[in-house]
N, C-alpha and C. Protein backbone atom coordinates (compact mmCIF):
# COMPACT_ATOMS: atom_id res chain seq x y z
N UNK A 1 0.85 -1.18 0.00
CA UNK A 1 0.00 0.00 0.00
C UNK A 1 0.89 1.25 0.00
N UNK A 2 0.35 2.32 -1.22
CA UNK A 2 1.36 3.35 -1.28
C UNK A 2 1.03 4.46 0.17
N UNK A 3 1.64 4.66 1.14
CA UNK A 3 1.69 5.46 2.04
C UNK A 3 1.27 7.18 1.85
N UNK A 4 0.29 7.68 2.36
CA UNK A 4 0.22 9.24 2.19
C UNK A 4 1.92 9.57 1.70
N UNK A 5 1.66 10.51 0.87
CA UNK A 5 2.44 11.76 0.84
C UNK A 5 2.95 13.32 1.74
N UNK A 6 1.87 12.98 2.67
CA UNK A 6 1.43 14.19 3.81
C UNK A 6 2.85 14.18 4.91
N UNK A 7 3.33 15.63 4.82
CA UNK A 7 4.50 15.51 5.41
C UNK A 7 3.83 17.00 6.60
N UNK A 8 2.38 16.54 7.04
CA UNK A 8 2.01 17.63 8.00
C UNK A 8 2.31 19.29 8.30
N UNK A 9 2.94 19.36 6.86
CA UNK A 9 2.91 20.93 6.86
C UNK A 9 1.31 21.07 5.92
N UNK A 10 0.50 21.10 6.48
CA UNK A 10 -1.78 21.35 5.80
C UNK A 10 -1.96 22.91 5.80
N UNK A 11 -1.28 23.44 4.45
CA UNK A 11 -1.39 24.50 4.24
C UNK A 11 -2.07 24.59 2.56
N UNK A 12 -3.30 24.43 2.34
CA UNK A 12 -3.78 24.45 1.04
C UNK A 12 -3.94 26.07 0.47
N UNK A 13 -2.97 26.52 -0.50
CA UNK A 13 -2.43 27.49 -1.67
C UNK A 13 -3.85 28.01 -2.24
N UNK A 14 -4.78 29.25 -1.99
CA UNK A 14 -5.40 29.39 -2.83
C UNK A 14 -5.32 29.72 -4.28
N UNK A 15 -4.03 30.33 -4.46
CA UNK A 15 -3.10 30.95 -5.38
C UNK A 15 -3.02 29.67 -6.18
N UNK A 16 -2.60 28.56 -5.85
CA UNK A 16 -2.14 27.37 -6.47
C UNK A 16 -2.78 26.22 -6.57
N UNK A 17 -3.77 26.36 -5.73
CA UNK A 17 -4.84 25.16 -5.44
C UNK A 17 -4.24 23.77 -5.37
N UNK A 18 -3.05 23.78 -4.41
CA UNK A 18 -2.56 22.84 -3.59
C UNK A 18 -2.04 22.94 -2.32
N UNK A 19 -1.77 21.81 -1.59
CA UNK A 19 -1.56 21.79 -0.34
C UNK A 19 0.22 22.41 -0.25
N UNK A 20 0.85 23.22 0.21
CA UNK A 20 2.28 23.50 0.20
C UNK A 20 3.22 22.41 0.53
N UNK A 21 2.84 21.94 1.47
CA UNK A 21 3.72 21.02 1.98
C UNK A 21 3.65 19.26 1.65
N UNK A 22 2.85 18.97 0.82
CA UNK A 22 2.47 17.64 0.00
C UNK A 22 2.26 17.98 -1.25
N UNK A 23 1.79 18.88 -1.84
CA UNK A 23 1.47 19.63 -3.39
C UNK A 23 0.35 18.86 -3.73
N UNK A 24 -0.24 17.90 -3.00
CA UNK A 24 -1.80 17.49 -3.25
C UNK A 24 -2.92 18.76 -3.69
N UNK A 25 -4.32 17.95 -4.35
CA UNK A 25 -5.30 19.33 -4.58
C UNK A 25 -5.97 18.82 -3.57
N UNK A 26 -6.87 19.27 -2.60
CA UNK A 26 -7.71 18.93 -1.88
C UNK A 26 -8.94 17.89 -2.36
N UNK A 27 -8.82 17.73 -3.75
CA UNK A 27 -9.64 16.25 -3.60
C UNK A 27 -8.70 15.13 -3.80
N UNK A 28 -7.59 15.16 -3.97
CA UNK A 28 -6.17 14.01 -4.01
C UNK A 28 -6.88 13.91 -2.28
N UNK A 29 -6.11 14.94 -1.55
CA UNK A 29 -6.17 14.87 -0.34
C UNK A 29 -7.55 13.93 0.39
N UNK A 30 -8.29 14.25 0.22
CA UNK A 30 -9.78 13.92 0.22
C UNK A 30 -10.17 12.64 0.02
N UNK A 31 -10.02 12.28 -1.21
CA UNK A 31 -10.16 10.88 -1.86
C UNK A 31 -9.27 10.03 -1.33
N UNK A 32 -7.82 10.14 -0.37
CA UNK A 32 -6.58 9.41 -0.87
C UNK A 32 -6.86 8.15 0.37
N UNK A 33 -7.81 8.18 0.91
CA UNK A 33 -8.21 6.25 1.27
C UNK A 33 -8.78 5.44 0.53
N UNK A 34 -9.63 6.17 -0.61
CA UNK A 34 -10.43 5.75 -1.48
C UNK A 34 -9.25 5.25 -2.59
N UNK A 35 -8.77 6.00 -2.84
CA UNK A 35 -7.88 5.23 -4.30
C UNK A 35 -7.29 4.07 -3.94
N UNK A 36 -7.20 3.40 -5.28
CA UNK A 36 -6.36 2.24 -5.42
C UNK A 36 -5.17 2.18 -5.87
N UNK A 37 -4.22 1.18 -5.63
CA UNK A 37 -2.66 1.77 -5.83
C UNK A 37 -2.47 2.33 -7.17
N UNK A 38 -2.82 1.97 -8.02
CA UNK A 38 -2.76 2.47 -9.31
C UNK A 38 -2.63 4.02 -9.52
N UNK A 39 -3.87 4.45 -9.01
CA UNK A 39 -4.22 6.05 -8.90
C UNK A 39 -3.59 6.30 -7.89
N UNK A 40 -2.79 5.88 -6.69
CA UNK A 40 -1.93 6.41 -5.55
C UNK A 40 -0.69 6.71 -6.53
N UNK A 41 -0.28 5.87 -6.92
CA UNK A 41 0.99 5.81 -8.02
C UNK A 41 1.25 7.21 -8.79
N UNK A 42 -0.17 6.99 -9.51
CA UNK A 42 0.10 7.69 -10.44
C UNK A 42 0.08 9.03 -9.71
N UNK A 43 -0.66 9.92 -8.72
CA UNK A 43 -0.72 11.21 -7.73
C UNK A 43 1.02 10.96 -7.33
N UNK A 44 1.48 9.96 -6.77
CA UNK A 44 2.33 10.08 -6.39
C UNK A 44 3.93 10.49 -7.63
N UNK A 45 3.76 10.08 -8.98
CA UNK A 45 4.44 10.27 -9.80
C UNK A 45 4.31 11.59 -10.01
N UNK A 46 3.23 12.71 -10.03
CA UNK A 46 3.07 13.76 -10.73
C UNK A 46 3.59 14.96 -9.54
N UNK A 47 3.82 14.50 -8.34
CA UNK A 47 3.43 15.47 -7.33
C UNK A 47 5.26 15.86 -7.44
N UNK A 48 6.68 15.72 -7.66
CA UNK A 48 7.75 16.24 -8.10
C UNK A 48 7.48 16.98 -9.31
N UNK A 49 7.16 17.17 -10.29
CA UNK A 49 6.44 17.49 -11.66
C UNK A 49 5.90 18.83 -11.25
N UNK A 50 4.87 18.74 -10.36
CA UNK A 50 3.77 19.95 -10.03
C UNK A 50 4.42 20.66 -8.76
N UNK A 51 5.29 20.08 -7.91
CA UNK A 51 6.18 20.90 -7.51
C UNK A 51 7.26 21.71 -7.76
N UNK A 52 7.72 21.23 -9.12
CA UNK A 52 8.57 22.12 -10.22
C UNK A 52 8.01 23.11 -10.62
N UNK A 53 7.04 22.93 -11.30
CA UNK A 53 6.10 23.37 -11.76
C UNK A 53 5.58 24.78 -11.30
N UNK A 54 5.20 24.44 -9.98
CA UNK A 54 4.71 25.45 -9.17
C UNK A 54 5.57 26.48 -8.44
N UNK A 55 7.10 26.09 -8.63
CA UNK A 55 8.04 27.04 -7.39
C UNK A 55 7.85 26.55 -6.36
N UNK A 56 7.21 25.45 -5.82
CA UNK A 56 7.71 25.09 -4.36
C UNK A 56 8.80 24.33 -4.26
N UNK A 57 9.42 24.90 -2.73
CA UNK A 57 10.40 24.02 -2.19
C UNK A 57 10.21 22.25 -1.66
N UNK A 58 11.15 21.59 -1.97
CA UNK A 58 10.91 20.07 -1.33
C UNK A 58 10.67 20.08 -0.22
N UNK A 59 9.39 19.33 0.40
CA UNK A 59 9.47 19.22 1.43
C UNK A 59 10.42 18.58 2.12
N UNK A 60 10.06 18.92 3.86
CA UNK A 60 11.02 18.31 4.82
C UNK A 60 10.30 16.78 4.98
N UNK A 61 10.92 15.63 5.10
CA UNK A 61 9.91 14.54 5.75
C UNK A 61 9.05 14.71 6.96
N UNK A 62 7.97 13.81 6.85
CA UNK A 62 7.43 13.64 8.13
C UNK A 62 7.94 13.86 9.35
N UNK A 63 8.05 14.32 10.60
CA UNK A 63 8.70 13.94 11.51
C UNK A 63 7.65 12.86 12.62
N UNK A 64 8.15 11.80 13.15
CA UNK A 64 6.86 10.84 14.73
C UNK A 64 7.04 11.74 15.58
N UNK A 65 5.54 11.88 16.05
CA UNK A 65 5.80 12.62 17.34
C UNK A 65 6.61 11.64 18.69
């Protein structure tokens, strides 16, 4: 199972209509228990792409509390 992308910086871009700190759109975000690996894959292939794309910086990883 492909693991969220969510590195808990939940700051959704109205400017950009993504999340800053995952580059998800809020229905990636939304949907992302519902998809199947296929469509995890593929969100997960595009989201370096749309972070180019957009001028954001890489995120930091997750940190455990």
């Amino acid at each position: 199972m492909i693991e969220s992308p969510c590195v808990n910086i939940c700051h959704m871009s109205p400017r950009l209509g993504v999340c800053t700190g995952c580059c998800r759109t809020l229905d990636e975000i939304a949907r992302w228990s519902e998809l199947g690996e296929a469509e995890r894959a593929r969100v997960m292939a595009a989201l370096p792409h749309r972070r180019q794309r957009l001028g954001l910086a890489e995120a930091a990883p997750a940190r455990s509390p």
